[in-house]
Protein backbone atom coordinates (compact mmCIF):
# COMPACT_ATOMS: atom_id res chain seq x y z
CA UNK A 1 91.11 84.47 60.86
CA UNK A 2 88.66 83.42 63.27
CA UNK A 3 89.41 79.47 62.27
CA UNK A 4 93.40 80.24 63.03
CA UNK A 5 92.52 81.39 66.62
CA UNK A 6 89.76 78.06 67.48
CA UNK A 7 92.59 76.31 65.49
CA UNK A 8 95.15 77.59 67.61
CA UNK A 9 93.09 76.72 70.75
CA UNK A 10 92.07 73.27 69.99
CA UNK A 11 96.13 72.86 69.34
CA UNK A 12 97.15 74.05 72.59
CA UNK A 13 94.62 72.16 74.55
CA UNK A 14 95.33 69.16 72.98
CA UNK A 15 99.33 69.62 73.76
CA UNK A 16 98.28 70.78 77.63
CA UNK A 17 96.13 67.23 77.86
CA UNK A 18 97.45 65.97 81.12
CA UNK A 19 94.51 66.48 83.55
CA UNK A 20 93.74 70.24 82.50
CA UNK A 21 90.73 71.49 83.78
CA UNK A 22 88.07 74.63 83.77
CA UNK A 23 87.69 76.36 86.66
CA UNK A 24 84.75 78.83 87.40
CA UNK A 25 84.12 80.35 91.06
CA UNK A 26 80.66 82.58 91.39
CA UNK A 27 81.03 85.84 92.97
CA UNK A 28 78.73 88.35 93.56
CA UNK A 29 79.26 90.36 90.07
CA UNK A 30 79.60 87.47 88.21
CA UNK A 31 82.56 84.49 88.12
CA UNK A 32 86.32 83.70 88.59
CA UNK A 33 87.55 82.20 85.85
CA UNK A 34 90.85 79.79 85.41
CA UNK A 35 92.57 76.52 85.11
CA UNK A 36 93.41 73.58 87.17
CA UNK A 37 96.39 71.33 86.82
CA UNK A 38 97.17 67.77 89.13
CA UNK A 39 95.32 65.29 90.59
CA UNK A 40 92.49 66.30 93.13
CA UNK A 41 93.89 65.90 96.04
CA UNK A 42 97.42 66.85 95.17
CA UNK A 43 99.50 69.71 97.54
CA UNK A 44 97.54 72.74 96.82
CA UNK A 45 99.19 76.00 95.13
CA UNK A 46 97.03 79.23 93.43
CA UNK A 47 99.27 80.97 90.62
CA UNK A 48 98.36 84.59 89.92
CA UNK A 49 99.32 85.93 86.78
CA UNK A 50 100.31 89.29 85.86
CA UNK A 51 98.82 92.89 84.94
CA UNK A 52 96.70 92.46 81.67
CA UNK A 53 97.76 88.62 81.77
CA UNK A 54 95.67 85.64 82.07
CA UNK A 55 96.08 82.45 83.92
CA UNK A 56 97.70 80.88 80.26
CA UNK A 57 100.74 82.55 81.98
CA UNK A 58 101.49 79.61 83.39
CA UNK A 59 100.63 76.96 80.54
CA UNK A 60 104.50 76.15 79.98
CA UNK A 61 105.82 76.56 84.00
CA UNK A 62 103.37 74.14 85.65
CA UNK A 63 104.25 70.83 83.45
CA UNK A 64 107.77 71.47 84.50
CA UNK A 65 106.72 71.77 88.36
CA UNK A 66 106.15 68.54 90.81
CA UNK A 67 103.55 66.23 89.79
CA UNK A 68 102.15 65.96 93.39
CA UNK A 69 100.33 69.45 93.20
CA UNK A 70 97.03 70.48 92.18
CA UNK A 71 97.66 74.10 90.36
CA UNK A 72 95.22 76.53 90.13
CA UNK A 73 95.84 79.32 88.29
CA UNK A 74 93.31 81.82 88.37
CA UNK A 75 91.97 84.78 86.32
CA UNK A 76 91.72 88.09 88.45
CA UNK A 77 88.26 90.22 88.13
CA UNK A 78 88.64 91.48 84.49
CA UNK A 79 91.28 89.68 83.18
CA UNK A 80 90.97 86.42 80.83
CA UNK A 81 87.31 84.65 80.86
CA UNK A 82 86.77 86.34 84.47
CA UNK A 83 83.94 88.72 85.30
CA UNK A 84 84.55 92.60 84.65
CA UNK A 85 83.88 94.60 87.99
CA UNK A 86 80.03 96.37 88.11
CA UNK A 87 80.76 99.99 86.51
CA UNK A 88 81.97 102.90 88.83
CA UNK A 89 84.28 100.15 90.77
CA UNK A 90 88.07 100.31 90.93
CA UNK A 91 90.68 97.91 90.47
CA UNK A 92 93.00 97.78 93.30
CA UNK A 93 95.18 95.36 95.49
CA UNK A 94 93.05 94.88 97.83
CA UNK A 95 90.35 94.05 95.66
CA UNK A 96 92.44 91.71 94.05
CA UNK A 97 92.84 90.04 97.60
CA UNK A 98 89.53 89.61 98.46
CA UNK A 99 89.07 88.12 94.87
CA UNK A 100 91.93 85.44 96.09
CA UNK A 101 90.51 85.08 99.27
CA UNK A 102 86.86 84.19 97.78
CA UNK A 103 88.56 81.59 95.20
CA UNK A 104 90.59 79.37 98.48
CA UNK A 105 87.36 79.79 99.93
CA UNK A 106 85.22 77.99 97.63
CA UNK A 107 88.15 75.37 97.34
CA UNK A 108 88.29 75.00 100.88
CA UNK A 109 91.82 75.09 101.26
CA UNK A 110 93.09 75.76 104.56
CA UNK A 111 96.73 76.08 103.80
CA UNK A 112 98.69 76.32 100.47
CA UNK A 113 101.51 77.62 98.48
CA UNK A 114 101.66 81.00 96.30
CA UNK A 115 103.04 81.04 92.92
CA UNK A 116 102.72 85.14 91.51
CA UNK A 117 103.96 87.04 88.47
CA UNK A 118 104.51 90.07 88.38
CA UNK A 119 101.56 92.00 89.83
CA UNK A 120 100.13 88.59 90.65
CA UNK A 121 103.70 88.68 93.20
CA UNK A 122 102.64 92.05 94.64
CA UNK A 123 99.01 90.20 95.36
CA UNK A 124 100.95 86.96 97.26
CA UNK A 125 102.81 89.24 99.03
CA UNK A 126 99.65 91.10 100.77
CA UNK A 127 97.22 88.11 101.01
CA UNK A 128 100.17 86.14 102.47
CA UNK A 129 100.96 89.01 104.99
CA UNK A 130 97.13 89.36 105.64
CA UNK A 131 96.69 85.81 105.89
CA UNK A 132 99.88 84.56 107.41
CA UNK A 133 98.09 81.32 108.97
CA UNK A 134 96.77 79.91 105.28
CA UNK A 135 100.62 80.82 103.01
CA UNK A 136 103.31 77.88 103.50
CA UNK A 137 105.31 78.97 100.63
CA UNK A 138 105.92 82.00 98.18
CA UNK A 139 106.84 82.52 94.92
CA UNK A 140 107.55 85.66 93.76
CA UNK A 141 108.36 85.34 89.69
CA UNK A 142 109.63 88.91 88.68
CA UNK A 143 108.07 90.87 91.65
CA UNK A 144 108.78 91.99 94.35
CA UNK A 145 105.93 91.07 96.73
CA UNK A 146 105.16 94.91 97.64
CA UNK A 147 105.49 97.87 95.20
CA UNK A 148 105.46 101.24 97.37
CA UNK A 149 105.06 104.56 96.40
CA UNK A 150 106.62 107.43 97.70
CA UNK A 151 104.80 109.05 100.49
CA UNK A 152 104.82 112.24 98.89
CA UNK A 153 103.32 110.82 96.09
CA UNK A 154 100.20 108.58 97.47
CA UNK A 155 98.09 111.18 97.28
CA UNK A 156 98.77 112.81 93.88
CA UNK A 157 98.02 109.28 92.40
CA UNK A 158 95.12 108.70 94.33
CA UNK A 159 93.85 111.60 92.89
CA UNK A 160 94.90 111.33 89.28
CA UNK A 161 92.73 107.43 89.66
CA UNK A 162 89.98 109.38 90.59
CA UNK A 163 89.96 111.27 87.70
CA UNK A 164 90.98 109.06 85.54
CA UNK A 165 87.70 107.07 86.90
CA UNK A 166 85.59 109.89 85.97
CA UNK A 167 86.59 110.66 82.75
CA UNK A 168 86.62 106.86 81.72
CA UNK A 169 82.53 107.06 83.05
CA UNK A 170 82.16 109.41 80.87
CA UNK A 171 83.43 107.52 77.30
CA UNK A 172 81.00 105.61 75.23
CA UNK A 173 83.10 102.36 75.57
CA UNK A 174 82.89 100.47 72.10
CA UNK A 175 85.16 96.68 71.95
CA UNK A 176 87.44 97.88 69.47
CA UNK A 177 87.98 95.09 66.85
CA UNK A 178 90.99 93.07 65.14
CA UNK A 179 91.64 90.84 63.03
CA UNK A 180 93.84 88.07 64.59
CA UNK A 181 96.80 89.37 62.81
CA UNK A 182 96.33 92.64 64.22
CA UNK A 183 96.04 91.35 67.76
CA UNK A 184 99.01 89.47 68.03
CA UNK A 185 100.75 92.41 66.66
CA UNK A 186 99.70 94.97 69.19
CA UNK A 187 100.15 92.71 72.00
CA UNK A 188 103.53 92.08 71.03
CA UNK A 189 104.05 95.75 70.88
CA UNK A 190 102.82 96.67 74.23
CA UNK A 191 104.68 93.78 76.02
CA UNK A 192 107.86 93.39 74.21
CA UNK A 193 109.13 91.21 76.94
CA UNK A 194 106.69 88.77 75.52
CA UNK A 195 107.62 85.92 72.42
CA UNK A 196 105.76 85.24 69.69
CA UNK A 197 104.82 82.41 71.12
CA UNK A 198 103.54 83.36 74.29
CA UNK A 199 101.28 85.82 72.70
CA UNK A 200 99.45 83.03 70.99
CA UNK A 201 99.35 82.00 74.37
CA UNK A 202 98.39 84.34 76.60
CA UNK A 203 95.60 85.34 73.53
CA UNK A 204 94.33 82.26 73.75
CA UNK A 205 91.62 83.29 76.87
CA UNK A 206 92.80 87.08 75.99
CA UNK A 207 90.47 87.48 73.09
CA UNK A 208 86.74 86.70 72.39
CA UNK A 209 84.92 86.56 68.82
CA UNK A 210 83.17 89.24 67.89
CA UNK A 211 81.24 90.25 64.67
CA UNK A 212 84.41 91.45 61.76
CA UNK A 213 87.07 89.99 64.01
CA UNK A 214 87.95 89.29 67.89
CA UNK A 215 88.19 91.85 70.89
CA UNK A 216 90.76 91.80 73.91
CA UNK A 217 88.52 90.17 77.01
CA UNK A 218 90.40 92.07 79.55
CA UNK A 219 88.32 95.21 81.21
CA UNK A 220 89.98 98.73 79.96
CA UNK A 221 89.53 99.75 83.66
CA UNK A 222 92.64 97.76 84.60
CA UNK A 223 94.72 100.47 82.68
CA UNK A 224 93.39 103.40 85.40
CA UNK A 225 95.79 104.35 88.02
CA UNK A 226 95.36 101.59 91.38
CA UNK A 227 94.21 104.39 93.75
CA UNK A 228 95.00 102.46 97.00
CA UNK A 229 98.62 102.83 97.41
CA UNK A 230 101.17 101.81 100.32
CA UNK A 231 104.46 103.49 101.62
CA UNK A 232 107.85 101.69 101.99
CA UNK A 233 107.35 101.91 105.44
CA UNK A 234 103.68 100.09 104.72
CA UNK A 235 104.95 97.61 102.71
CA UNK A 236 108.55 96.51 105.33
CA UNK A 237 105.79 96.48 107.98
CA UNK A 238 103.08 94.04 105.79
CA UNK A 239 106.50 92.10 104.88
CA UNK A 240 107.49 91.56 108.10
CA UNK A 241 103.85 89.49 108.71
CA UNK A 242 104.74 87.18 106.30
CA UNK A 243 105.43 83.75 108.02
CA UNK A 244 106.11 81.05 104.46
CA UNK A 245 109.62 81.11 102.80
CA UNK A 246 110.08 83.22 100.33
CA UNK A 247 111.80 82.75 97.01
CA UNK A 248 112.19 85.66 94.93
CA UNK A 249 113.15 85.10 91.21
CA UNK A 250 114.45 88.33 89.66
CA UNK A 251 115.13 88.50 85.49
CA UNK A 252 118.08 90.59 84.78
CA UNK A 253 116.26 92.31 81.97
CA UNK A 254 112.55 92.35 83.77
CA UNK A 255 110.88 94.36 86.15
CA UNK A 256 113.44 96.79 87.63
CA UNK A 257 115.01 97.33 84.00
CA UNK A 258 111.81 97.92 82.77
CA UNK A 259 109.64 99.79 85.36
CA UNK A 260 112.00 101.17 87.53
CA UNK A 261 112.93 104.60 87.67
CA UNK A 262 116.22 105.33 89.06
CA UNK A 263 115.13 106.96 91.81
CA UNK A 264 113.18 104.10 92.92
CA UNK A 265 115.88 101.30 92.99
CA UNK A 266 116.35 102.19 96.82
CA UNK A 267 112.81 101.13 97.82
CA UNK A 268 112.87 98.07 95.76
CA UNK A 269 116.85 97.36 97.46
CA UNK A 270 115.10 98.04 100.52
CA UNK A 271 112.41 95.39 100.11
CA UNK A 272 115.44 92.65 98.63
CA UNK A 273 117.60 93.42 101.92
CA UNK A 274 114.42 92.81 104.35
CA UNK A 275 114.12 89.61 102.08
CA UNK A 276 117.55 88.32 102.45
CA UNK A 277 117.56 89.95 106.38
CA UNK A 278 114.75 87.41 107.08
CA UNK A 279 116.43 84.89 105.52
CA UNK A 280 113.99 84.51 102.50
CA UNK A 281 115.64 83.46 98.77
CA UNK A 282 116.50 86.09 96.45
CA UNK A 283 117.66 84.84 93.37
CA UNK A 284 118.66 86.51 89.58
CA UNK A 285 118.30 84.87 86.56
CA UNK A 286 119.22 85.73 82.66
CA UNK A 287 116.06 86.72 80.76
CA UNK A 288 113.14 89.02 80.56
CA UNK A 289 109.98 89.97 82.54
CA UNK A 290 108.31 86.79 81.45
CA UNK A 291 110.80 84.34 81.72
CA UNK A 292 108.46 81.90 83.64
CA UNK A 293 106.41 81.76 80.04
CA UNK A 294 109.03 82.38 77.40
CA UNK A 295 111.85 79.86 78.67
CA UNK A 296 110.32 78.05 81.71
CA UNK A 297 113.22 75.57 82.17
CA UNK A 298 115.14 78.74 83.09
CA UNK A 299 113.01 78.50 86.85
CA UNK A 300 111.33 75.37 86.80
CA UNK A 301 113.78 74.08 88.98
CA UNK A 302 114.49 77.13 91.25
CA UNK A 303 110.56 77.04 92.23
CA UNK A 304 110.50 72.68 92.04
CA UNK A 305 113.59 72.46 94.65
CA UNK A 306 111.97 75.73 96.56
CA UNK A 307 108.05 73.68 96.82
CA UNK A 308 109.77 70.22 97.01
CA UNK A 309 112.01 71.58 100.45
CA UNK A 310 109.59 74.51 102.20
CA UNK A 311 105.93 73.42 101.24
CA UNK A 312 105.90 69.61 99.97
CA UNK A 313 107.86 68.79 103.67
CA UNK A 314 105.19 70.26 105.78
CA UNK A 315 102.23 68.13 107.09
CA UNK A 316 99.40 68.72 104.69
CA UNK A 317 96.46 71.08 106.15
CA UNK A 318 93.52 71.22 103.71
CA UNK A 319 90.47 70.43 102.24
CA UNK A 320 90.14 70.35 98.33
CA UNK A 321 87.37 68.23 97.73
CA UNK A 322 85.41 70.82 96.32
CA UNK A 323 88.50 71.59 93.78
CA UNK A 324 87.76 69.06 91.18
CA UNK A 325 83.69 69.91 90.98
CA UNK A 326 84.63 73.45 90.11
């Protein structure tokens, strides 16, 4: 069982052989973890993957993308090979942008394009509203770049994080452990958006060896309610900073089919309109919430054409040196 998963590893990486590299970034709890694709001193982009995802969401999208980039896809803090955050700290959005802003800093990049998924959109969307001055392009991949809650909500969530937090303290945490088999099968349950194949995939950095099987890598803390939370209102405001293009890739069976409550379709129409008002991309495409990973030709060209035209056309603004040493 173990030999299928190093089997399935050593397979992978030998079919991904075309200048693949490790990536490791040292923060103060411990490291950032991901992959590089391109030559060194290609047009910089940073992917961010999804909730519970690694950066192997992006294994089949970025050999379809132009040549002339250097991709890094990272690992946020407790996802993949990346550091868990020190006990008694939340996961939040914010967090998660500081985590991005450490990783361009080590790179030295001054200015580069966005690729997000899912969460990893809603992460793009704030660090490139925050950071208006560094973002030349966007892509969000099945996100919308903000997710609000309603105001009369915030504050019951924030609360139920809390004590979710607390309780969670609380647990004697034990890795529970599977057989191979077993993991592939319970991933595939809880994402059913996902193929079989992109499970091998995505387990490939999402599992570690353990004694009597493997483990998932990912930190069970990401499951707690995010406890900092923004309005509509919040997020139009924070969209409105954004100064890149935007492309937004919607799957007709993803995100809003899947997530979205009825009630809620307003907000996210909201955020579209102020897309399409500020003449940003908004474009729907057939598949599910991980069409990027399960059928990448589906928007390989949508976000090649979309780089090629708004980032790969502006004069060049960096310093990636440092990208290839780490």
């Amino acid at each position: 069982m173990l030999q299928a998963l190093k089997g399935f590893r050593h397979l992978h990486t030998s079919a991904m052989k075309q200048a693949v590299s490790e990536l490791s970034v040292p923060v103060p709890w411990g490291e950032i973890r991901g992959k590089v694709w391109g030559p060194d001193h290609g047009r910089p982009v940073l992917c961010l993957h999804g909730w519970a995802d690694n950066c192997g969401t992006f294994n089949t999208l970025i050999p379809l993308l132009p040549k002339e980039c250097r991709y890094v896809a990272v690992e946020l803090a407790g996802h993949g090979w990346s550091s868990h955050r020190p006990p008694g700290v939340c996961y939040s959005f914010p967090t998660y942008v500081m985590d991005v802003r450490r990783v361009v800093d080590a790179l030295q990049w001054s200015r580069f394009s966005i690729i997000g998924h899912s969460m990893g959109g809603n992460i793009a969307g704030m660090f490139s509203a925050l950071y208006p001055e560094m973002v030349d392009a966007v892509v969000l991949l099945d996100s919308y770049g903000f997710l609000p809650t309603d105001l009369k909500e915030i504050f019951k969530v924030m609360r139920q994080g809390m004590d979710q937090m607390v309780t969670f303290e609380k647990k004697t945490e034990e890795k529970r452990v599977y057989t191979y088999e077993n993991a592939v099968e319970r991933l595939l349950a809880a994402n059913p958006s996902l193929s079989e194949r992109s499970v091998h995939i995505l387990l490939e950095r999402g599992l570690v060896p353990v004694e009597g099987g493997v483990a998932f890598t990912r930190d069970f803390r990401i499951n707690l309610k995010n406890i900092a939370r923004i309005s509509l209102e919040q997020s139009l405001e924070l969209q409105s900073a954004i100064q890149a293009p935007v492309l937004v890739i919607l799957a007709e069976d993803g995100f809003e089919k899947i997530f979205i409550e009825p009630n809620q379709k307003k907000v996210t129409s909201a955020i579209l309109q102020a897309y399409r008002d500020r003449n940003h991309t908004v474009v729907n495409v057939p598949g599910d919430h991980h069409i990027h990973l399960n059928e990448p030709e589906v928007v390989a060209a949508l976000v090649s054409d979309f780089l090629q035209n708004k980032a790969l056309t502006q004069p060049a603004r960096t310093t990636n040196e440092q990208t290839s040493k780490l």
